[in-house]
Protein backbone atom coordinates (compact mmCIF):
# COMPACT_ATOMS: atom_id res chain seq x y z
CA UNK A 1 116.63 134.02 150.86
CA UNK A 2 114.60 134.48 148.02
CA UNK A 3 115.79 135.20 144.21
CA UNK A 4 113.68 138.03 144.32
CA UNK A 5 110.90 139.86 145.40
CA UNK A 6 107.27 138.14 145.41
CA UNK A 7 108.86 135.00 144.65
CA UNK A 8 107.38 131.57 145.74
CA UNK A 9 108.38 128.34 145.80
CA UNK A 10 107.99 126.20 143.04
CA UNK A 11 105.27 123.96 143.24
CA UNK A 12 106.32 120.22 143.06
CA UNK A 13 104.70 118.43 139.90
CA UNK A 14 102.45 116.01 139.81
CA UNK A 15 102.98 112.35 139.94
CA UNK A 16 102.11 110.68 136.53
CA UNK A 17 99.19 108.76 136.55
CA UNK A 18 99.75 105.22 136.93
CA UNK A 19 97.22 104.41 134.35
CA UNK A 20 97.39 105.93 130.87
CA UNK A 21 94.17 106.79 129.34
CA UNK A 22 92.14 103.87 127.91
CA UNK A 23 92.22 105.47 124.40
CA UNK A 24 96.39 105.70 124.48
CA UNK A 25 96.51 102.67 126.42
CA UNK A 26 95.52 100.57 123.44
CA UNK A 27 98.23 102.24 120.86
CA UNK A 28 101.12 101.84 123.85
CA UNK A 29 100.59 98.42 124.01
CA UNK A 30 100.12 97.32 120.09
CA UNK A 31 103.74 99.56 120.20
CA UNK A 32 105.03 97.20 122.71
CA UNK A 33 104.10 94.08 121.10
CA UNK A 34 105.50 95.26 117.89
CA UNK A 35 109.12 96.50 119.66
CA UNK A 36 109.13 92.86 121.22
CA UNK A 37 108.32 91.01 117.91
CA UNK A 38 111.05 93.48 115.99
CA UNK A 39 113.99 93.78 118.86
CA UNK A 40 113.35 89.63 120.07
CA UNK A 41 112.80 90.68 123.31
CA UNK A 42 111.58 87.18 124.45
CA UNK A 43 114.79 85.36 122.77
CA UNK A 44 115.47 82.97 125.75
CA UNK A 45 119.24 83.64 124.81
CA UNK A 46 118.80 86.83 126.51
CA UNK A 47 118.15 85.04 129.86
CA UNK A 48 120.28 81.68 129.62
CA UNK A 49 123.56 83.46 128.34
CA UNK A 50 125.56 86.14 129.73
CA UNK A 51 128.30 86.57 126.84
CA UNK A 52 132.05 87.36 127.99
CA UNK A 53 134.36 89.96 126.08
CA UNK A 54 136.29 86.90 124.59
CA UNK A 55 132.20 85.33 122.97
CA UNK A 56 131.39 88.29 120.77
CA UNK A 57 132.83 91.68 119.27
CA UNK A 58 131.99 94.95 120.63
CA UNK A 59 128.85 95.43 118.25
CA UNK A 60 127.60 92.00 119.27
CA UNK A 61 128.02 93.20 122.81
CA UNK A 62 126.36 96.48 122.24
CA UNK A 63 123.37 94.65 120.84
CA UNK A 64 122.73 92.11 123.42
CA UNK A 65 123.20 94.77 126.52
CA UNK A 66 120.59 96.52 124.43
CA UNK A 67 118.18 94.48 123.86
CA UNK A 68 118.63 93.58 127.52
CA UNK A 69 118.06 96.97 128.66
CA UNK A 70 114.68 97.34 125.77
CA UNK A 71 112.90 94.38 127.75
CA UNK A 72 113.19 95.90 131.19
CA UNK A 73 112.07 99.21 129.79
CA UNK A 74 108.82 97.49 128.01
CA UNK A 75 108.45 95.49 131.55
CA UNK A 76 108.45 98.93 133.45
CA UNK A 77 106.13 100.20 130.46
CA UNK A 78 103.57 96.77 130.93
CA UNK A 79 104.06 97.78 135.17
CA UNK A 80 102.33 101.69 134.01
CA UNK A 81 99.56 99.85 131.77
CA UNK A 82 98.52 97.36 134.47
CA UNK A 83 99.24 94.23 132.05
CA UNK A 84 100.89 91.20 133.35
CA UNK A 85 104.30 89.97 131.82
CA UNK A 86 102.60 86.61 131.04
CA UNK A 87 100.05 87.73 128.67
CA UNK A 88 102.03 90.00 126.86
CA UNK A 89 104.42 86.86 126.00
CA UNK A 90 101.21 85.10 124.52
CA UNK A 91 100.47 88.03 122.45
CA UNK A 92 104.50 89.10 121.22
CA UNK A 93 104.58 84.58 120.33
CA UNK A 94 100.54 85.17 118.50
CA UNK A 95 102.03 88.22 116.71
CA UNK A 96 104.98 86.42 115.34
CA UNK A 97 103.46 83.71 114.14
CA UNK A 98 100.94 86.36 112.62
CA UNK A 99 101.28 86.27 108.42
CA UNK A 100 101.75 90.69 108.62
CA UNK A 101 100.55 92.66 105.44
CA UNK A 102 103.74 94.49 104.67
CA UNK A 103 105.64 90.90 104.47
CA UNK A 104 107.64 90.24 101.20
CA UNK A 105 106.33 91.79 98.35
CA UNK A 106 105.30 88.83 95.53
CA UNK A 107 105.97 90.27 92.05
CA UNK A 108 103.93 88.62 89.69
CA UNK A 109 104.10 88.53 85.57
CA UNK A 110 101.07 90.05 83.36
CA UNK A 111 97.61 89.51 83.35
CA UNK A 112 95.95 87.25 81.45
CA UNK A 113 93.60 90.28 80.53
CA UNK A 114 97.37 92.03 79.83
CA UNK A 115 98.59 89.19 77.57
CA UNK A 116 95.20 89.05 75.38
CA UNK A 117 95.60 92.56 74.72
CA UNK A 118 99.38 91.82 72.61
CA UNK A 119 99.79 95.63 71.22
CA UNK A 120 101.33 96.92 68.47
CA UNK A 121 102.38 100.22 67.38
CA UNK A 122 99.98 102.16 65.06
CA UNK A 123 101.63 105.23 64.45
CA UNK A 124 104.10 108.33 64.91
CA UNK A 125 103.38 111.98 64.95
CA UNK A 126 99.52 111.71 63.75
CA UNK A 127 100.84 110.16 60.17
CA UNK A 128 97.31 108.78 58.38
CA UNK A 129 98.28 105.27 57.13
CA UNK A 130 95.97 102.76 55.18
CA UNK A 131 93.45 104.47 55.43
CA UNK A 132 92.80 105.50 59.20
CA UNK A 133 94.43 108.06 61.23
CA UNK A 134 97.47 107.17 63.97
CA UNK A 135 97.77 109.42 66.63
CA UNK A 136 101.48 109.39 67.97
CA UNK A 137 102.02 107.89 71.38
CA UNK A 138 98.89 105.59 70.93
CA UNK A 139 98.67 101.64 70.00
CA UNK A 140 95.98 99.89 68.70
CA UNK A 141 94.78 96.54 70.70
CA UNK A 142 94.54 93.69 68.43
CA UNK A 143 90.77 93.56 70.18
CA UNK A 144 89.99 96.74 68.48
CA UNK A 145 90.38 98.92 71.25
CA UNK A 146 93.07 101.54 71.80
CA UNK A 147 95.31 102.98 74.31
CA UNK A 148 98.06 105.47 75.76
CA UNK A 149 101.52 103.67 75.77
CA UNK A 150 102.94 103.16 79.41
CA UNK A 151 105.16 106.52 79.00
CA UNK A 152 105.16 109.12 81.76
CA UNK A 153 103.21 107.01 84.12
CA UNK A 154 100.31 107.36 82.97
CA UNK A 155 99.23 103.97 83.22
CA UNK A 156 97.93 101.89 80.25
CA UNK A 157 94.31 103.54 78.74
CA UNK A 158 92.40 101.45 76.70
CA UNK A 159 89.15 102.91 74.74
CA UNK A 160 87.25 100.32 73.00
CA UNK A 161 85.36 102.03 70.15
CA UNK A 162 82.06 100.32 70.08
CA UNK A 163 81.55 101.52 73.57
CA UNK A 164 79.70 104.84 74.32
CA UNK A 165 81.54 107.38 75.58
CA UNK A 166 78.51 108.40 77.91
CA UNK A 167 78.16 104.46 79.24
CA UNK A 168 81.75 104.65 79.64
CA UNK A 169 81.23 108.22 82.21
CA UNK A 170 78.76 107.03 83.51
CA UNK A 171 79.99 104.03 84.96
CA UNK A 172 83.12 105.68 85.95
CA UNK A 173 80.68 108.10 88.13
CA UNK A 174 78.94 105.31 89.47
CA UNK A 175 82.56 104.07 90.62
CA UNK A 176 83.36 107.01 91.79
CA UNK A 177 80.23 107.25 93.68
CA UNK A 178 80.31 104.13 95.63
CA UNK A 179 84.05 104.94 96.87
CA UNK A 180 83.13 107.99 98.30
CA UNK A 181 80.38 106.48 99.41
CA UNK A 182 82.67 103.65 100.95
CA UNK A 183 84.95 106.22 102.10
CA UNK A 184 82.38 108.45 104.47
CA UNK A 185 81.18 105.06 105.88
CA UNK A 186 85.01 104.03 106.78
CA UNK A 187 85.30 107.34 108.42
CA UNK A 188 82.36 107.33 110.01
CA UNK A 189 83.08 104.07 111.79
């Protein structure tokens, strides 16, 4: 009998394609390949050894069954994309022998441009000494040039006074220029 008047029958839904589209495809996989790298999905461990209670603690336990249950999931995932188990091995082993951009960060001392330009303090509070005026929160480069101290972020400024002020605009425009410029064509391809 039916819930209620005019009712109908739900329709069944449709099967899932087995094939995602090409575009998604792609980004899937890369996803894949990453999880294996991350999660060691290809450990042989995971094959040769089936741990007891009395090998590892709980977490330990948790951790293996999981990683266990992560492969068959990105073997069922490889299954939908049409990719064979064997070369998805090659590329998780290329990837991990891969030197990846957001490895260890390398912190490096100054510049040698940074250690030239040894800076002392000229002034406090816009006092005139010897003869020329100090602007507070500026130091004078031993080059001649001078500069906003590092406070508030605002990075390190240097002015070098025989320099134009209208060279010095103009080449940041040109700079600014060709990254937009660079920008539009990265977009654009």
């Amino acid at each position: 009998m039916a819930p209620y008047m005019g009712y109908t029958e739900p329709i069944s839904p449709r099967p899932r394609p087995l094939q995602p589209a090409p575009e998604h495809s792609a980004i899937e996989y890369r996803q894949l390949v990453s999880r294996a790298v991350t999660r060691r999905l290809l450990d042989p461990l995971l094959d040769a050894w089936s741990p007891t209670e009395d090998d590892m603690d709980g977490f330990a336990k948790w951790e293996f069954d999981d990683r266990k249950r992560a492969r068959e999931r990105a073997r069922e995932a490889l299954r939908r994309l049409g990719t064979a188990w064997d070369g998805f091995c090659l590329d998780v082993e290329q990837a991990q022998q891969e030197t990846h951009v957001l490895g260890p960060t390398r912190y490096e001392g100054p510049s040698k441009f940074a250690t030239r330009m040894e800076t002392e303090d000229v002034g406090v509070d816009g006092v005139e000494e010897g003869g020329r005026f100090e602007v507070a929160d500026r130091v004078q480069c031993r080059g001649g040039g001078t500069g906003t101290g590092m406070g508030m972020g605002t990075g390190m400024m240097v002015r070098f006074p025989d320099m134009d002020p209208n060279e010095v605009k103009r080449r940041m425009e040109a700079q600014i220029g060709k990254l937009r410029e660079f920008a539009m064509q990265r977009r654009a391809g």
